[in-house]
Protein backbone atom coordinates (compact mmCIF):
# COMPACT_ATOMS: atom_id res chain seq x y z
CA UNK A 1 -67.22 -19.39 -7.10
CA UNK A 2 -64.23 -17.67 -8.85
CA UNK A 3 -65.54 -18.00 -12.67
CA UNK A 4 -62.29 -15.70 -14.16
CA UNK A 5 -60.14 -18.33 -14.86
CA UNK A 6 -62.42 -20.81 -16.82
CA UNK A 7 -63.40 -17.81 -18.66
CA UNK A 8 -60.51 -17.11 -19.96
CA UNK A 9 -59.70 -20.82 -21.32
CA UNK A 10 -63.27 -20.89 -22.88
CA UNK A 11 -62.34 -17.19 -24.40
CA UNK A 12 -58.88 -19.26 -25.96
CA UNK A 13 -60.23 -22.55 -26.56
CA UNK A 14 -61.22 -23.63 -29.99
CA UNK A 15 -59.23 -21.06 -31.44
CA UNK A 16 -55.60 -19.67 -32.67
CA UNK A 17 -55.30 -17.63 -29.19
CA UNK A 18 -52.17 -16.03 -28.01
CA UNK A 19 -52.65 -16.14 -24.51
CA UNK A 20 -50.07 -14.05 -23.56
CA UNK A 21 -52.08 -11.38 -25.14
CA UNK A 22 -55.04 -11.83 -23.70
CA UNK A 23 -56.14 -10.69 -19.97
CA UNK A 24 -58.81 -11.26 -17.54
CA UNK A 25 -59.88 -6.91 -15.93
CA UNK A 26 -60.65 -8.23 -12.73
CA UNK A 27 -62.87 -5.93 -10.38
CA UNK A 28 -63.64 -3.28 -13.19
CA UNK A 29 -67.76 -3.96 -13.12
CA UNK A 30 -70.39 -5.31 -10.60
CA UNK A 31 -72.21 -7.04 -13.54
CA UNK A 32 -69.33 -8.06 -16.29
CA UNK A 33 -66.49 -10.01 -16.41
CA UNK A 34 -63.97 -8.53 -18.89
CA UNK A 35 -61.41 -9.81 -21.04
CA UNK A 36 -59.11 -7.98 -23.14
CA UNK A 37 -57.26 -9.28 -26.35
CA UNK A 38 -54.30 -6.46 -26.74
CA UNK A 39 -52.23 -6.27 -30.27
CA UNK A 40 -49.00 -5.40 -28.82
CA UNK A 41 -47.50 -6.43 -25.69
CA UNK A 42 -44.13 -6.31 -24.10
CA UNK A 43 -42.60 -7.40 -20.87
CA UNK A 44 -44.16 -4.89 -18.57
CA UNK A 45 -46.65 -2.98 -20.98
CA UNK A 46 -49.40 -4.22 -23.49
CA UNK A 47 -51.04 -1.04 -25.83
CA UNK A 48 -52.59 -1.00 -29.20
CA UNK A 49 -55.22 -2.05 -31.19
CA UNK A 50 -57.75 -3.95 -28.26
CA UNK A 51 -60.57 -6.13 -28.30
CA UNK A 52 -62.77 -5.95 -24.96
CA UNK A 53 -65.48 -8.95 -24.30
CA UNK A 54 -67.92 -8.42 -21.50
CA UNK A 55 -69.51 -10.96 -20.39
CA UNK A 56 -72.84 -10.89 -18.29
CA UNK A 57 -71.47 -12.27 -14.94
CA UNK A 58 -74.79 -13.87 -13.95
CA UNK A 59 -75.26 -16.02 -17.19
CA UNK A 60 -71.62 -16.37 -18.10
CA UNK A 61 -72.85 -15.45 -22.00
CA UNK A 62 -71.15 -12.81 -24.26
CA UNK A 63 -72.92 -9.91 -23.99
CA UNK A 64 -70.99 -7.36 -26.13
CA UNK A 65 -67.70 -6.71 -27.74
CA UNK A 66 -66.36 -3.15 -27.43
CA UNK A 67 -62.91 -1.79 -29.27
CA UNK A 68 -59.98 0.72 -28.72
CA UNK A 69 -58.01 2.00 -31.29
CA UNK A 70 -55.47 2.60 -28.86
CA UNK A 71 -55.84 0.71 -25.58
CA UNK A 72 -52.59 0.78 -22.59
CA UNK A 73 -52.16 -1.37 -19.82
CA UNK A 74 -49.18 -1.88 -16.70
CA UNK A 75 -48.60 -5.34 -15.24
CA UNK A 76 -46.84 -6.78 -12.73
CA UNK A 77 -43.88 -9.18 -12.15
CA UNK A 78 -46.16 -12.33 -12.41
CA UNK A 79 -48.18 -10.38 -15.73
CA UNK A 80 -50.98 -9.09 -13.82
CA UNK A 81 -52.81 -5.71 -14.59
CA UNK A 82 -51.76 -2.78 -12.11
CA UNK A 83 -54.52 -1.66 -10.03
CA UNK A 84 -53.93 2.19 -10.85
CA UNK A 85 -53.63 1.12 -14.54
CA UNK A 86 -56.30 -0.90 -14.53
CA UNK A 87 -58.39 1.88 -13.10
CA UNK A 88 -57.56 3.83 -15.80
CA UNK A 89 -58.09 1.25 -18.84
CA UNK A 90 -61.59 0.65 -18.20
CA UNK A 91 -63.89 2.62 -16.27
CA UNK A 92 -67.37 1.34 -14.89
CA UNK A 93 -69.89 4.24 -13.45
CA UNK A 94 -73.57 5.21 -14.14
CA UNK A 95 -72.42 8.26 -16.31
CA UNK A 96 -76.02 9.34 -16.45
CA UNK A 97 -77.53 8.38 -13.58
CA UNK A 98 -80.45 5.81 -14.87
CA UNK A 99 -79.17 3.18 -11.96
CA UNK A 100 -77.31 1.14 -14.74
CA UNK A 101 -73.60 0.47 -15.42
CA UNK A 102 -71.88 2.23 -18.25
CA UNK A 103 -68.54 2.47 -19.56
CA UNK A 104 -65.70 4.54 -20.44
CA UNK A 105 -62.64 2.77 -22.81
CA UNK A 106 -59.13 4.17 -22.82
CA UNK A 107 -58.64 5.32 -26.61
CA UNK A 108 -55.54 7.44 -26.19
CA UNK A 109 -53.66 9.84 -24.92
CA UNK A 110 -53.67 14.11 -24.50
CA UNK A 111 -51.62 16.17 -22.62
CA UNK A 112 -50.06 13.30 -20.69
CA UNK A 113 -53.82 12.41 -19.82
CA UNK A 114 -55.93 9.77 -20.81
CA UNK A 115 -58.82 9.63 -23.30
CA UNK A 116 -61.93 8.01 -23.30
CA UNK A 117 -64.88 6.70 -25.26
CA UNK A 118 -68.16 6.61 -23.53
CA UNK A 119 -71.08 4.05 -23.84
CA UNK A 120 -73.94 4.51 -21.86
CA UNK A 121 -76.41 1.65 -21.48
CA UNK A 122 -79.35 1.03 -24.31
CA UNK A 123 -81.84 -1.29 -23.36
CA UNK A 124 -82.44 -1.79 -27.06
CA UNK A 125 -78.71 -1.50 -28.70
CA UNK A 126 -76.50 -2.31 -25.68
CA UNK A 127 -73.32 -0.08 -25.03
CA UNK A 128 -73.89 2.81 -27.54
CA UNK A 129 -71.56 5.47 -28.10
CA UNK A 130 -72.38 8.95 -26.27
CA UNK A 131 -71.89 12.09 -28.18
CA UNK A 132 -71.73 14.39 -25.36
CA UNK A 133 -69.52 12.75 -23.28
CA UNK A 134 -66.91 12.15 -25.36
CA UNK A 135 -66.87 15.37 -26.61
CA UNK A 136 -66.83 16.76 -23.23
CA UNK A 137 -63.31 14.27 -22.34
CA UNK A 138 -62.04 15.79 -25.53
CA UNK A 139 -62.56 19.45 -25.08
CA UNK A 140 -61.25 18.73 -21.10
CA UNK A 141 -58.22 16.68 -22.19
CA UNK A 142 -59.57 14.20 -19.86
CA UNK A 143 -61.72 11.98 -18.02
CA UNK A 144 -64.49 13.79 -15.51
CA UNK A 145 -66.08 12.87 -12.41
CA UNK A 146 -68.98 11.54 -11.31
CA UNK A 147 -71.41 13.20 -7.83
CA UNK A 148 -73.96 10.67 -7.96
CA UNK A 149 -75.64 12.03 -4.50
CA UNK A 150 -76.11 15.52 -6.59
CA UNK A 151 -76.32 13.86 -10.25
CA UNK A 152 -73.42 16.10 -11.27
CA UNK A 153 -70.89 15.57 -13.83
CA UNK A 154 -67.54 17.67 -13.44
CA UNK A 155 -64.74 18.91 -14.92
CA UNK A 156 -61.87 20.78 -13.56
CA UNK A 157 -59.22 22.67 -15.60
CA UNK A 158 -56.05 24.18 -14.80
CA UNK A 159 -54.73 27.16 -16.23
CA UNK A 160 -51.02 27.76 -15.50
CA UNK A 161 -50.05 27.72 -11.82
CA UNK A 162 -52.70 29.83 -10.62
CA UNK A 163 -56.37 29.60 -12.51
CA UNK A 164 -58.70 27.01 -11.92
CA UNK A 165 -61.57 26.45 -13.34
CA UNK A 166 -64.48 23.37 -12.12
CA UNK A 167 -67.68 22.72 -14.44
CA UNK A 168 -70.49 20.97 -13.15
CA UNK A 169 -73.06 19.25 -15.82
CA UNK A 170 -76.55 17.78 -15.15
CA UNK A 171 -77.49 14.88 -18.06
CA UNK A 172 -81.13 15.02 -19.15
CA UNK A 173 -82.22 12.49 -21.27
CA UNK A 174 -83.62 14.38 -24.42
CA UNK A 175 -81.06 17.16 -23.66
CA UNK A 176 -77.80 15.58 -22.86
CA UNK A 177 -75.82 17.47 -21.11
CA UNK A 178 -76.01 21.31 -19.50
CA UNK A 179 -73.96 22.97 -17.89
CA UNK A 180 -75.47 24.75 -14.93
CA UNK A 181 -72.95 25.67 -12.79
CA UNK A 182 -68.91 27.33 -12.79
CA UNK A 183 -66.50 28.52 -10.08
CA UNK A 184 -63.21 29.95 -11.15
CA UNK A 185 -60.40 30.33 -8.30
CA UNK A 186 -57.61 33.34 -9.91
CA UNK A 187 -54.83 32.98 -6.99
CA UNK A 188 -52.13 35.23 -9.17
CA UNK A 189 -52.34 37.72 -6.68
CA UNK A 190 -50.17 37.10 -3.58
CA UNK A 191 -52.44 38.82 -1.05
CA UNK A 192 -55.40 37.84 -2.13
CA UNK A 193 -58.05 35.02 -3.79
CA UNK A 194 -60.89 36.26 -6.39
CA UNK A 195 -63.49 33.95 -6.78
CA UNK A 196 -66.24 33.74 -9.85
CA UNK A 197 -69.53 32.12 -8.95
CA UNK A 198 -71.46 31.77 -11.98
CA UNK A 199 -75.03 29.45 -11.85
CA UNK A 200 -78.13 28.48 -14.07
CA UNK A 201 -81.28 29.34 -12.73
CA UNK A 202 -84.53 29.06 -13.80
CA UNK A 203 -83.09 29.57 -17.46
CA UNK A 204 -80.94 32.17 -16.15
CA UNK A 205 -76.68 32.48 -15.46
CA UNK A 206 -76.22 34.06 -12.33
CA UNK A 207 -72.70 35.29 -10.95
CA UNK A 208 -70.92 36.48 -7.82
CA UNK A 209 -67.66 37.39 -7.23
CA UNK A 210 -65.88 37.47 -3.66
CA UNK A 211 -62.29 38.41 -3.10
CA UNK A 212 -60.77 36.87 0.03
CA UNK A 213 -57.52 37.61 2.03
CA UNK A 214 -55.28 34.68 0.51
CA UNK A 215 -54.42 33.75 4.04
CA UNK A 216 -57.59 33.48 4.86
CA UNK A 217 -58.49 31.67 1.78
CA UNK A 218 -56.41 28.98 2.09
CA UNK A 219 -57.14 28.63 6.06
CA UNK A 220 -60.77 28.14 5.67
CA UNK A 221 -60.09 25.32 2.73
């Protein structure tokens, strides 16, 4: 049964709602519905101050209200939410790998990329705000990604046309987050590719660098 749109008349009813500003996320989680209540919206674009409702999909109950300070979505011709933009409003993944949903909220722009505030599941306290996360999307000037099959969190950085630089993090629950791996790709040179290796081992960083004929390089990727 398609619950979405009696949600959002129960979400209006009984109260002064603008419906116009308010929108159903559709697809975003496996266990919420979500609703968003955007300050400011125009004819294509809604952004501002937001109020996000998630609702537990099996129950049809409230089950938490989360904010942005600074919240952006794209609709369609008929005032539906964009698939890319809604990808990139509200993003469902287990962050740290405990087999639960948690949640990443668009709060903001850097560098023409979006920002992102965290909440990791907390059997006692809900969605709570995680530290080392967000700092992690603010030092990166953007969102990372997810390797559940290694439990990996990464991060890649550009430097210019021709340094790159990808992070890999594994989340421990007492520790947060460590970084235990780097690889930096320098491709300045036009004749050849220097690679940096650098891993943590046993407590230790490890590194190896390999230089590669560029041709090569770019055959074998």
């Amino acid at each position: 049964m398609n619950y979405g749109k009696p949600l959002l008349i129960l979400v209006c009813f009984g109260m002064f709602c603008n419906a116009q500003n308010y929108f159903e996320l559709p697809n975003v989680s496996k266990t919420y519905n979500v609703i968003a209540n955007i300050e400011s919206c125009g004819e294509n674009i809604c952004s501002g101050k937001t109020m996000i409702d998630l609702y537990d999909k099996a129950t049809m109950k409230k089950y938490q209200t989360l904010s942005s300070a600074d919240f952006y979505l794209d609709f369609d011709e008929i005032r539906k939410p964009i698939l890319d933009s809604l990808k990139n409003s509200i993003i469902f993944d287990d962050f740290n790998f405990d087999g639960i949903e948690d949640v990443a909220v668009r709060n903001g722009r850097s560098n023409k990329n979006p920002l992102y505030e965290v909440y990791t599941y907390d059997s006692a306290k809900q969605f709570v705000l995680n530290d080392d996360f967000n700092a992690l999307i603010r030092s990166n000037s953007g969102m990372f990604k997810t390797d559940s099959g290694h439990q990996r969190i990464i991060t890649n950085q550009k430097n210019g046309c021709c340094l790159n630089l990808s992070s890999e993090y594994q989340f421990f629950p007492y520790k947060g987050l460590v970084k235990v791996l780097e690889f930096e790709e320098d491709t300045r040179d036009p004749k050849k590719v220097v690679t940096v290796k650098r891993e943590f081992i046993d407590y230790k960083w490890f590194s190896k660098t390999t230089t590669y004929p560029r041709e090569l390089y770019f055959k074998e990727k």
